[in-house]
PDB file of N, CA and C in Angstrom:
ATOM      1  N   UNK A   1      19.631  22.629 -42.135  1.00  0.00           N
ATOM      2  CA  UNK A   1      18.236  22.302 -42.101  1.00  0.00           C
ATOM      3  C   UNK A   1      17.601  22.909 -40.858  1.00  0.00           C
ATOM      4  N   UNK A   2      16.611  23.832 -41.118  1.00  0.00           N
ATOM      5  CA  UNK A   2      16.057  24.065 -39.956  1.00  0.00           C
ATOM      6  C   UNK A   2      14.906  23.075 -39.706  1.00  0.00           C
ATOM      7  N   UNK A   3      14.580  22.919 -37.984  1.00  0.00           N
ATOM      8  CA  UNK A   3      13.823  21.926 -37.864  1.00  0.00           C
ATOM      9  C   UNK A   3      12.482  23.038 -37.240  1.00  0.00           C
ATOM     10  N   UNK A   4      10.811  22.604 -37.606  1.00  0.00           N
ATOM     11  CA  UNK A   4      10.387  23.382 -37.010  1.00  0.00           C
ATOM     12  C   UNK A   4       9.417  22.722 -36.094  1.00  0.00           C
ATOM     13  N   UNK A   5       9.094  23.829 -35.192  1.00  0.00           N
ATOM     14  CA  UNK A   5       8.553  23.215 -34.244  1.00  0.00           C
ATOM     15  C   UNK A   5       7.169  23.237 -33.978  1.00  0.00           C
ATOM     16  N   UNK A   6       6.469  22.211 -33.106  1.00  0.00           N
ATOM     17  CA  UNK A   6       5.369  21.524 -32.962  1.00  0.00           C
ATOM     18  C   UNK A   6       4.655  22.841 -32.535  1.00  0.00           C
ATOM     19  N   UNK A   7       3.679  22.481 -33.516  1.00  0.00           N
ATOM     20  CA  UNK A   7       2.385  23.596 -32.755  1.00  0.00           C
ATOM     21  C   UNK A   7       1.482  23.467 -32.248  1.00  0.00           C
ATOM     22  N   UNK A   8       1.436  23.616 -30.823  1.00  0.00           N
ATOM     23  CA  UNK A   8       0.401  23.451 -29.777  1.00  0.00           C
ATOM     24  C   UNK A   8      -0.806  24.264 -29.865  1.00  0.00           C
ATOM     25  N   UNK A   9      -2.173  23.574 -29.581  1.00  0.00           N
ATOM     26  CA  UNK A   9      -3.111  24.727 -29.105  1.00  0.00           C
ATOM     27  C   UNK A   9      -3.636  24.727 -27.549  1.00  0.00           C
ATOM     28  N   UNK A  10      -2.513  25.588 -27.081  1.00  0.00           N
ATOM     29  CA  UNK A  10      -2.989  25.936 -25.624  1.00  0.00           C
ATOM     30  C   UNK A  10      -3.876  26.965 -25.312  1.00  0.00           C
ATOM     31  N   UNK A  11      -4.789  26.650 -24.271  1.00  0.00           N
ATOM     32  CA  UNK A  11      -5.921  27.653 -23.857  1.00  0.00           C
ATOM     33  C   UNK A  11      -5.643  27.339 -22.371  1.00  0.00           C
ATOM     34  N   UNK A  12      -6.422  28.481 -21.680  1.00  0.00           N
ATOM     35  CA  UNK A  12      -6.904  28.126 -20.410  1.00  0.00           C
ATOM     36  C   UNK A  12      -8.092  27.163 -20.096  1.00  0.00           C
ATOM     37  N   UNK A  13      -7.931  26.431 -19.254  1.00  0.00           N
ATOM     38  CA  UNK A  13      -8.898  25.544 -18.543  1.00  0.00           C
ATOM     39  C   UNK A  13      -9.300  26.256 -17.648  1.00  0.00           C
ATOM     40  N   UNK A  14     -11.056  26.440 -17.387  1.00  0.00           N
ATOM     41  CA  UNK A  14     -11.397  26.406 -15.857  1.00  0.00           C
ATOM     42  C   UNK A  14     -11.239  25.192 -15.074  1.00  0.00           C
ATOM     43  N   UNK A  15     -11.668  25.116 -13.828  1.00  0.00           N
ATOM     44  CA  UNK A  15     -11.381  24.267 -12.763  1.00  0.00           C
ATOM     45  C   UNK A  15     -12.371  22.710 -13.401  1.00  0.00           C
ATOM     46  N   UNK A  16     -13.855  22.811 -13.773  1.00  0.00           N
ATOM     47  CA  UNK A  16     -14.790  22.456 -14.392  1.00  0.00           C
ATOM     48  C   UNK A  16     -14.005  21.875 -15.254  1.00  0.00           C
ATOM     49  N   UNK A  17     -13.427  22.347 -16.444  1.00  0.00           N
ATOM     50  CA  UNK A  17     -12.997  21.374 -17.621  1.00  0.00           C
ATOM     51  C   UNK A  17     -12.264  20.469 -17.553  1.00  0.00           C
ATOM     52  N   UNK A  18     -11.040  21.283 -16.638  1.00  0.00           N
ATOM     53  CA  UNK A  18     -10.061  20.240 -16.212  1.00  0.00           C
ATOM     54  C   UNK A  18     -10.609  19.068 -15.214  1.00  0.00           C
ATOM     55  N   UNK A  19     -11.527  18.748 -14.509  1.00  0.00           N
ATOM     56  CA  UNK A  19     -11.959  17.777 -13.778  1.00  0.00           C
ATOM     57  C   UNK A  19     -12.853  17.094 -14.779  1.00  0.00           C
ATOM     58  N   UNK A  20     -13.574  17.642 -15.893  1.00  0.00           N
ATOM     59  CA  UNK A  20     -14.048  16.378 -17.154  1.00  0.00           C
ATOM     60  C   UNK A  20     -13.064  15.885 -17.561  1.00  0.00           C
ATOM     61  N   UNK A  21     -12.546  16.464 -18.356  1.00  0.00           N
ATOM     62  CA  UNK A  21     -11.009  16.042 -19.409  1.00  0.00           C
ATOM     63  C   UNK A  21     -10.189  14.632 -18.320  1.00  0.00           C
ATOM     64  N   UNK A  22     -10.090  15.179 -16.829  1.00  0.00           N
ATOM     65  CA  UNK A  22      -8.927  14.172 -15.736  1.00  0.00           C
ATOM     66  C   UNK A  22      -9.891  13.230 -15.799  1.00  0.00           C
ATOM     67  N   UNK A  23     -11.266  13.230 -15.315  1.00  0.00           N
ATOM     68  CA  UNK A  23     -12.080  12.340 -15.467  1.00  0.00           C
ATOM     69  C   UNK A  23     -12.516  11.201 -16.863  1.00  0.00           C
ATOM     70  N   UNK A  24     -12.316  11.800 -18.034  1.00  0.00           N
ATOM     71  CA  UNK A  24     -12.607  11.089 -19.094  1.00  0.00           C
ATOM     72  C   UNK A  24     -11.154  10.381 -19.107  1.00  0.00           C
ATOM     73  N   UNK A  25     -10.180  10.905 -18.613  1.00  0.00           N
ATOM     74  CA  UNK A  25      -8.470  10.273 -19.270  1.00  0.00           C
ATOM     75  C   UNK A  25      -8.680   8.989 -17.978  1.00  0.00           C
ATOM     76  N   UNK A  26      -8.624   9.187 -16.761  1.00  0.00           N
ATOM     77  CA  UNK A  26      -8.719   8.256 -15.829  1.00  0.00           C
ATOM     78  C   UNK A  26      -9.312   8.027 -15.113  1.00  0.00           C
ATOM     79  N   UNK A  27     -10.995   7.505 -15.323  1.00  0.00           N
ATOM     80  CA  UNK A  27     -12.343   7.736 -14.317  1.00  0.00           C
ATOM     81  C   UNK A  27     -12.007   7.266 -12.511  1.00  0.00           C
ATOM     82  N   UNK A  28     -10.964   6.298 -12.411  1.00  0.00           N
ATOM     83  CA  UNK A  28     -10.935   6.507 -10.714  1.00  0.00           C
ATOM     84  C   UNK A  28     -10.090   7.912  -9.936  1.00  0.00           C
ATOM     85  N   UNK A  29      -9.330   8.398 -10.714  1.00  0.00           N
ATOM     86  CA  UNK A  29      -9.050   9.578 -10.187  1.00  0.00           C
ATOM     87  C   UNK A  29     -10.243  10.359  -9.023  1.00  0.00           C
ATOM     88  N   UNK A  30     -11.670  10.226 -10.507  1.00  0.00           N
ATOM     89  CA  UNK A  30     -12.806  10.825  -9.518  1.00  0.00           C
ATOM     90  C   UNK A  30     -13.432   9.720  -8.035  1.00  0.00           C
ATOM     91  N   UNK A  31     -13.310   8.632  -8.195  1.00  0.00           N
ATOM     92  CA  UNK A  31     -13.749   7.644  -7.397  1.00  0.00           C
ATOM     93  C   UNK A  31     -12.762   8.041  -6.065  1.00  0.00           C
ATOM     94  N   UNK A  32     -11.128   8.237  -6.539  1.00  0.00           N
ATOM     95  CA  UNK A  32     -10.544   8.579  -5.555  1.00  0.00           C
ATOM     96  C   UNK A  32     -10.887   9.756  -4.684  1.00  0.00           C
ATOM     97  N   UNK A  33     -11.015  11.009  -5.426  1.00  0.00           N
ATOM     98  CA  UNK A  33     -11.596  12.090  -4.796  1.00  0.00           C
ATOM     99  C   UNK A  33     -12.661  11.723  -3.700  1.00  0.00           C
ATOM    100  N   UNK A  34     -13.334  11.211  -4.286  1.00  0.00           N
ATOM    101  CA  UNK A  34     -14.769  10.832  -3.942  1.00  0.00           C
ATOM    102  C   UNK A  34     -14.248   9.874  -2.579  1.00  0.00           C
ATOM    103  N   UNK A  35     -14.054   9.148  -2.407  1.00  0.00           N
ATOM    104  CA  UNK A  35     -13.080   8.403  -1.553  1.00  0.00           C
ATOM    105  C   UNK A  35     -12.353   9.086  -0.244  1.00  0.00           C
ATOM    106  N   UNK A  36     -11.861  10.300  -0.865  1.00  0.00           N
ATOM    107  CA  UNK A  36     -11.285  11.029   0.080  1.00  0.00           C
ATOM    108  C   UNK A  36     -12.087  11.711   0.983  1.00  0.00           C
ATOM    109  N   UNK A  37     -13.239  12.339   0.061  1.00  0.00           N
ATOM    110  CA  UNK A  37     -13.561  13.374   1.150  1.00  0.00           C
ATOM    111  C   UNK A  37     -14.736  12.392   2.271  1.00  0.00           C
ATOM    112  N   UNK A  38     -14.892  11.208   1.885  1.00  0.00           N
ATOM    113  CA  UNK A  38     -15.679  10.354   2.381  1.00  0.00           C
ATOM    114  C   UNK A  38     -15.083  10.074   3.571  1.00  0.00           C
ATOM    115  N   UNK A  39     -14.068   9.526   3.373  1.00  0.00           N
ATOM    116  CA  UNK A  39     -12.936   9.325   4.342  1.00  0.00           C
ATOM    117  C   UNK A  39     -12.603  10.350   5.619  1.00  0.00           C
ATOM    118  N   UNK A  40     -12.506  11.334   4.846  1.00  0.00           N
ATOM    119  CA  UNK A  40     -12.389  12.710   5.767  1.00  0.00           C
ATOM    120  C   UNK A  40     -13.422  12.637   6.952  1.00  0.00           C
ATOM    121  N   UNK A  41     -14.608  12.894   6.168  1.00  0.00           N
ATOM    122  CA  UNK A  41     -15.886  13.051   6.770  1.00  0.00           C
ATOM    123  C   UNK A  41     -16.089  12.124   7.990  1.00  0.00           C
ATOM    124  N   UNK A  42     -15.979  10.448   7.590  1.00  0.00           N
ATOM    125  CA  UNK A  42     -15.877   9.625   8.501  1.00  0.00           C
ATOM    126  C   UNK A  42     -15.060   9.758   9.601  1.00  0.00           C
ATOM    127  N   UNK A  43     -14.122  10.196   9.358  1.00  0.00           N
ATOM    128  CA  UNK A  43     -13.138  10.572  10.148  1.00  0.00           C
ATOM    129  C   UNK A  43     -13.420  11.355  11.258  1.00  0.00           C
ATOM    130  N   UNK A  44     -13.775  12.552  10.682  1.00  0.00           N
ATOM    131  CA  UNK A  44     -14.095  13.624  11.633  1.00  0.00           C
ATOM    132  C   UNK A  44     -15.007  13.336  12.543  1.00  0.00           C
ATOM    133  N   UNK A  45     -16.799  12.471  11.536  1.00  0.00           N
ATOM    134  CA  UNK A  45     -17.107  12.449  12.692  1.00  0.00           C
ATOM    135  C   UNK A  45     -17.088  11.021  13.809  1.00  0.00           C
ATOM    136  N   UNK A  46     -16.104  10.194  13.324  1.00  0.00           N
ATOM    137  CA  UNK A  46     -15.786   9.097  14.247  1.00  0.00           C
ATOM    138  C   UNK A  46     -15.183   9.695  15.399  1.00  0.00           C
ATOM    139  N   UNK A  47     -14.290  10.894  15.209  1.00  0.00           N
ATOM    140  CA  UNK A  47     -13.295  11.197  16.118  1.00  0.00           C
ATOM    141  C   UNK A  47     -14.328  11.970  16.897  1.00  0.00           C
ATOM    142  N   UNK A  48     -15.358  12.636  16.756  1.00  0.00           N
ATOM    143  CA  UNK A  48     -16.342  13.350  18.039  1.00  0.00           C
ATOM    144  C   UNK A  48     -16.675  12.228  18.870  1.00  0.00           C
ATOM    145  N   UNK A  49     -16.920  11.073  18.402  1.00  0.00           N
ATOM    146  CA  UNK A  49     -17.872   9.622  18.936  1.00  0.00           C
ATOM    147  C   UNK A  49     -16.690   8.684  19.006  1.00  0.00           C
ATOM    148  N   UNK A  50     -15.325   8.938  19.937  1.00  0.00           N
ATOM    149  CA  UNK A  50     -14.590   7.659  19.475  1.00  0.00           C
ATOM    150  C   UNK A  50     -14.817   7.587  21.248  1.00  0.00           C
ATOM    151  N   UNK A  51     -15.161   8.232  21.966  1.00  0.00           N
ATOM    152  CA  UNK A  51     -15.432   7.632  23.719  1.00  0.00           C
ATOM    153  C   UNK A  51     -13.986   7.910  24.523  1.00  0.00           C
ATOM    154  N   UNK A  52     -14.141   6.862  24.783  1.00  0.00           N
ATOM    155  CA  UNK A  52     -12.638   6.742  25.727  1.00  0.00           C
ATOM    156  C   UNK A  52     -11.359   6.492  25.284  1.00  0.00           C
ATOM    157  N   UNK A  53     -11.055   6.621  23.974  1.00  0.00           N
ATOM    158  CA  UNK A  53     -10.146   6.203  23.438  1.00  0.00           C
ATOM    159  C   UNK A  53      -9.105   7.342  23.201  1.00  0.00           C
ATOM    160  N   UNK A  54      -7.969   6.731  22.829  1.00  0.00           N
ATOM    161  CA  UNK A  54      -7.295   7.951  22.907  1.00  0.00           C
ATOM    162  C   UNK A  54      -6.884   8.501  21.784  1.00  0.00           C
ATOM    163  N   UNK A  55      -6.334   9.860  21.545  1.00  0.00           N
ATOM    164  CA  UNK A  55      -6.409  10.109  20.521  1.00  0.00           C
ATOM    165  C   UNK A  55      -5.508   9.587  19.097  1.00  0.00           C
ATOM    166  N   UNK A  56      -4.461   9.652  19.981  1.00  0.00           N
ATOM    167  CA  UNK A  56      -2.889   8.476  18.728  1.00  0.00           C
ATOM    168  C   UNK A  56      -3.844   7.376  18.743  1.00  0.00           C
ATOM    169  N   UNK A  57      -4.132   6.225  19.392  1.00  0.00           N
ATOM    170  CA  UNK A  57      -4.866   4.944  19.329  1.00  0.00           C
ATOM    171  C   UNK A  57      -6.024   5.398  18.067  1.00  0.00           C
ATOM    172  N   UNK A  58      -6.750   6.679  18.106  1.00  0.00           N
ATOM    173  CA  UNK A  58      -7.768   6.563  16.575  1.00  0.00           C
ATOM    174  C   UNK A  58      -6.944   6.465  15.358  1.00  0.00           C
ATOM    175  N   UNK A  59      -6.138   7.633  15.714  1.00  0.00           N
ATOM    176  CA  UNK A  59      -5.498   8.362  14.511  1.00  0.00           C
ATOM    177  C   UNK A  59      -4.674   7.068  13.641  1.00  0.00           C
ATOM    178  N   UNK A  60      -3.867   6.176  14.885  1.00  0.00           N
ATOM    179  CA  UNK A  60      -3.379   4.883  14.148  1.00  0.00           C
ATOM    180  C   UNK A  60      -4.349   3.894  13.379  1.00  0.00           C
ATOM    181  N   UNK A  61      -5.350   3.232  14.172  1.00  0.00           N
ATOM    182  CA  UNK A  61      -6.311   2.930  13.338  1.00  0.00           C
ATOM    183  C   UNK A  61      -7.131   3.647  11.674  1.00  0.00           C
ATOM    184  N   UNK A  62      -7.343   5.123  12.126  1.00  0.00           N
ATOM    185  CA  UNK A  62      -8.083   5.433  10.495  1.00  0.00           C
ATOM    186  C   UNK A  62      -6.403   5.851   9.441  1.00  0.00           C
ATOM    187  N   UNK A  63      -5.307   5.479  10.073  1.00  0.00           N
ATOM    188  CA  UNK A  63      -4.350   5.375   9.518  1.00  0.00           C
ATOM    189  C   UNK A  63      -4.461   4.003   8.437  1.00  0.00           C
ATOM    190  N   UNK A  64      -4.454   3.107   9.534  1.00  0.00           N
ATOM    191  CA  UNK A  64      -4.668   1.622   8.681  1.00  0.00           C
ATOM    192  C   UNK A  64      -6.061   1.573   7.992  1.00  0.00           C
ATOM    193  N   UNK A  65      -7.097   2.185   7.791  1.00  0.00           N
ATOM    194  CA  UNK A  65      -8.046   2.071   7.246  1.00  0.00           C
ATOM    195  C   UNK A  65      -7.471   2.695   6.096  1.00  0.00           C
ATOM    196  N   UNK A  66      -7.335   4.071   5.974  1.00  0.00           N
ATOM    197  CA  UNK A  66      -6.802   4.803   4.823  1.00  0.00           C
ATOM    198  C   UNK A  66      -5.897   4.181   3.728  1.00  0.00           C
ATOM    199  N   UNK A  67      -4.931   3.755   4.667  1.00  0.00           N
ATOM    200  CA  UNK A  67      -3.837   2.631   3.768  1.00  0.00           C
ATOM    201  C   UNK A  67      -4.154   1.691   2.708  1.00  0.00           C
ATOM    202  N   UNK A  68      -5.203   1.013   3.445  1.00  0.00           N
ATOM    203  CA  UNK A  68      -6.179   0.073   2.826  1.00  0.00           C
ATOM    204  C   UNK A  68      -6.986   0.355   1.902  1.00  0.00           C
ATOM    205  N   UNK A  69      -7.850   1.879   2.179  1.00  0.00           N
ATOM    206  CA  UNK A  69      -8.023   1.966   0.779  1.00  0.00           C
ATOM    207  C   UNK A  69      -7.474   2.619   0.038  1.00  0.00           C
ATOM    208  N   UNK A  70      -6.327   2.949   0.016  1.00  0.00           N
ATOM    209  CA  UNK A  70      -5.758   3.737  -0.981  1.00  0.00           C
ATOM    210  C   UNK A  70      -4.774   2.006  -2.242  1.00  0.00           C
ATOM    211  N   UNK A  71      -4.498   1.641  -0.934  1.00  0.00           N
ATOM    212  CA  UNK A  71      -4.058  -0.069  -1.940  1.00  0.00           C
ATOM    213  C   UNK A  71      -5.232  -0.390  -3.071  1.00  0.00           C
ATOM    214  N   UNK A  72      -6.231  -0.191  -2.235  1.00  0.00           N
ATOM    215  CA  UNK A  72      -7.632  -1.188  -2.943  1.00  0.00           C
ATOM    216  C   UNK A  72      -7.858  -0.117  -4.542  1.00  0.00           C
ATOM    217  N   UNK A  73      -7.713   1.224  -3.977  1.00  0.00           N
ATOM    218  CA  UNK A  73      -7.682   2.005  -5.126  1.00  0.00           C
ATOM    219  C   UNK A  73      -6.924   1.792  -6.088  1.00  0.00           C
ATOM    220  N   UNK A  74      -5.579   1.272  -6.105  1.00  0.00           N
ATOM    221  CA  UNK A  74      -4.612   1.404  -6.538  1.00  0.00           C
ATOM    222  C   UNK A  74      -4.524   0.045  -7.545  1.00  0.00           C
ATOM    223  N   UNK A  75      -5.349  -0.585  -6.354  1.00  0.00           N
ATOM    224  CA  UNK A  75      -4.911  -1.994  -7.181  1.00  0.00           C
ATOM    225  C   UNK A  75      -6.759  -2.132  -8.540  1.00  0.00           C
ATOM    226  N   UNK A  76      -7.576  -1.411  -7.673  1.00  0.00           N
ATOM    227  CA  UNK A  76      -8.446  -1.600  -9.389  1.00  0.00           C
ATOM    228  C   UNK A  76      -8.425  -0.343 -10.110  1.00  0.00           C
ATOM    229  N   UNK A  77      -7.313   0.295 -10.089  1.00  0.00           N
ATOM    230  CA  UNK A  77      -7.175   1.092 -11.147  1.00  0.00           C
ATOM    231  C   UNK A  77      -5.939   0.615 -12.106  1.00  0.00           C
ATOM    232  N   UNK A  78      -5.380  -0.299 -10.955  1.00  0.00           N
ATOM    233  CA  UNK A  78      -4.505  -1.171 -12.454  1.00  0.00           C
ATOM    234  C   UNK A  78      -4.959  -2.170 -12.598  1.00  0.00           C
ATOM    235  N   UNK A  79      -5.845  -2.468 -12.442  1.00  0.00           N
ATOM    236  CA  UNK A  79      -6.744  -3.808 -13.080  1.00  0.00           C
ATOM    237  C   UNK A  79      -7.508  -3.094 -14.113  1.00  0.00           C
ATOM    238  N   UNK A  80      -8.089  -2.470 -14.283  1.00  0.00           N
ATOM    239  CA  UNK A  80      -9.021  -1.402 -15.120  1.00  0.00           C
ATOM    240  C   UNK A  80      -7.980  -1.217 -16.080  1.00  0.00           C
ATOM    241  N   UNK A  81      -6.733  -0.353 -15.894  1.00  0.00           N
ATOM    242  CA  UNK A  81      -5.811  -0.013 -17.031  1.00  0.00           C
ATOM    243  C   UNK A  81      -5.395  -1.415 -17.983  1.00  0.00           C
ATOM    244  N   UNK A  82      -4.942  -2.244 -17.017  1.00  0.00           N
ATOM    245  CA  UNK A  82      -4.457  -3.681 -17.766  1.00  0.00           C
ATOM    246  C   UNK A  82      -5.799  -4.324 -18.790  1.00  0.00           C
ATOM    247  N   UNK A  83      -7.036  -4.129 -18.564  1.00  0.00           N
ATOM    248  CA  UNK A  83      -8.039  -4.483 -19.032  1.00  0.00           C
ATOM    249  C   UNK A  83      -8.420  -3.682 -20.550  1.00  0.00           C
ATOM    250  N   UNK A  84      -8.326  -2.458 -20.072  1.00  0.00           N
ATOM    251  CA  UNK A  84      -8.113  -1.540 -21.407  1.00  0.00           C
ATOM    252  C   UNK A  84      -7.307  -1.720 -22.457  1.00  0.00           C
ATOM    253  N   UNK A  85      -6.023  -1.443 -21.476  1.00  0.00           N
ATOM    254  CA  UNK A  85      -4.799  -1.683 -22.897  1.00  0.00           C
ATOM    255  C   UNK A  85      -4.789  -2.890 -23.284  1.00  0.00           C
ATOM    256  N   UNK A  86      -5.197  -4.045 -22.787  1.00  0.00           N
ATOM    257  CA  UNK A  86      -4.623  -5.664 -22.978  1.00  0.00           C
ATOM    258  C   UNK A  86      -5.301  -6.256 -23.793  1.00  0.00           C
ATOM    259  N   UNK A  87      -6.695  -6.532 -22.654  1.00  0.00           N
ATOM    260  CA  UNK A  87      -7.198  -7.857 -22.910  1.00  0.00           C
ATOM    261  C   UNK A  87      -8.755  -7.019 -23.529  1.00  0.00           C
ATOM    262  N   UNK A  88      -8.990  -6.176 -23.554  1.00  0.00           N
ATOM    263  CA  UNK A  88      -9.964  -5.287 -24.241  1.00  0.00           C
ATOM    264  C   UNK A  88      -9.353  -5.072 -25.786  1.00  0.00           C
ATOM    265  N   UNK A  89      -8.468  -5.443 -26.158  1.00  0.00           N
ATOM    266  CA  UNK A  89      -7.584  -4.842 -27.517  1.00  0.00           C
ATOM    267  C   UNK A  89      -7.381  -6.418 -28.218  1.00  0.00           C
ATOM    268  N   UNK A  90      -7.085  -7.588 -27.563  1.00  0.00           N
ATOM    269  CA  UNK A  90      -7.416  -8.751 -28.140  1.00  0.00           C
ATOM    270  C   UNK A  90      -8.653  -8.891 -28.568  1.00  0.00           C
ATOM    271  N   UNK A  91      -9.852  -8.895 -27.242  1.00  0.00           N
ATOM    272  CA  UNK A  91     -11.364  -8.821 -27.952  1.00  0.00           C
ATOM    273  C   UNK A  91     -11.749  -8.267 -29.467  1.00  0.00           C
ATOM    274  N   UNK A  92     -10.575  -6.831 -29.482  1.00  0.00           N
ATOM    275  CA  UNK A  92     -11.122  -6.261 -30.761  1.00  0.00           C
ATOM    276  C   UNK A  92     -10.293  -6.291 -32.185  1.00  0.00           C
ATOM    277  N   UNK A  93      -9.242  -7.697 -32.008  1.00  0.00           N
ATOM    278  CA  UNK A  93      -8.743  -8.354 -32.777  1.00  0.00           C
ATOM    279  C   UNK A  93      -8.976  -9.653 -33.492  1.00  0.00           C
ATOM    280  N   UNK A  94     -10.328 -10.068 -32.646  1.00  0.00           N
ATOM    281  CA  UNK A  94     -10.883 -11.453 -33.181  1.00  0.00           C
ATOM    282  C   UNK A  94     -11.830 -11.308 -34.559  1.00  0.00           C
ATOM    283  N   UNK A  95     -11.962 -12.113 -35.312  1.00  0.00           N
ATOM    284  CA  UNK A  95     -12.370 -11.623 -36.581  1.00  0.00           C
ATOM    285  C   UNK A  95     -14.096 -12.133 -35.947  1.00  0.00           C
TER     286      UNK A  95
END
């Protein structure tokens, strides 16, 4: 018996499609992005305006900031998923 095989339709993505498509499959992905470069930004310019402080002493601090939100990210993007698959799928089992 031959077995045959699955036929894909692959194309190229530009940069553009692939960030709709990641975006429609998992909308905080973009929140994360978004998140990041925010982060960055703050960063940079906290560190022109941090005074007398030193520089490991910032870097540890927007360490623990970062941490924090990357948890906070983490944790409502599995609240969001659990909501989808779960308790959004009972709702649409009630007569």
């Amino acid at each position: 018996m031959s077995q045959e095989k699955p036929i894909f339709d692959y194309h190229e993505e530009s940069q553009t499609e692939k960030l709709a498509r990641k975006s429609k499959e998992s909308p905080f992905m973009v929140i994360g992005i978004t998140g990041l470069v925010a982060a960055v930004g703050y960063g940079a310019y906290a560190y022109k305006r941090r005074g007398a402080m030193s520089t490991s002493v910032f870097l540890m601090q927007f360490r623990v900031i970062a941490q924090g939100t990357v948890v906070g990210a983490l944790t409502a993007g599995m609240m969001y998923t659990l909501y989808k698959n779960h308790f959004n799928k009972l709702k649409g089992n009630e007569h």
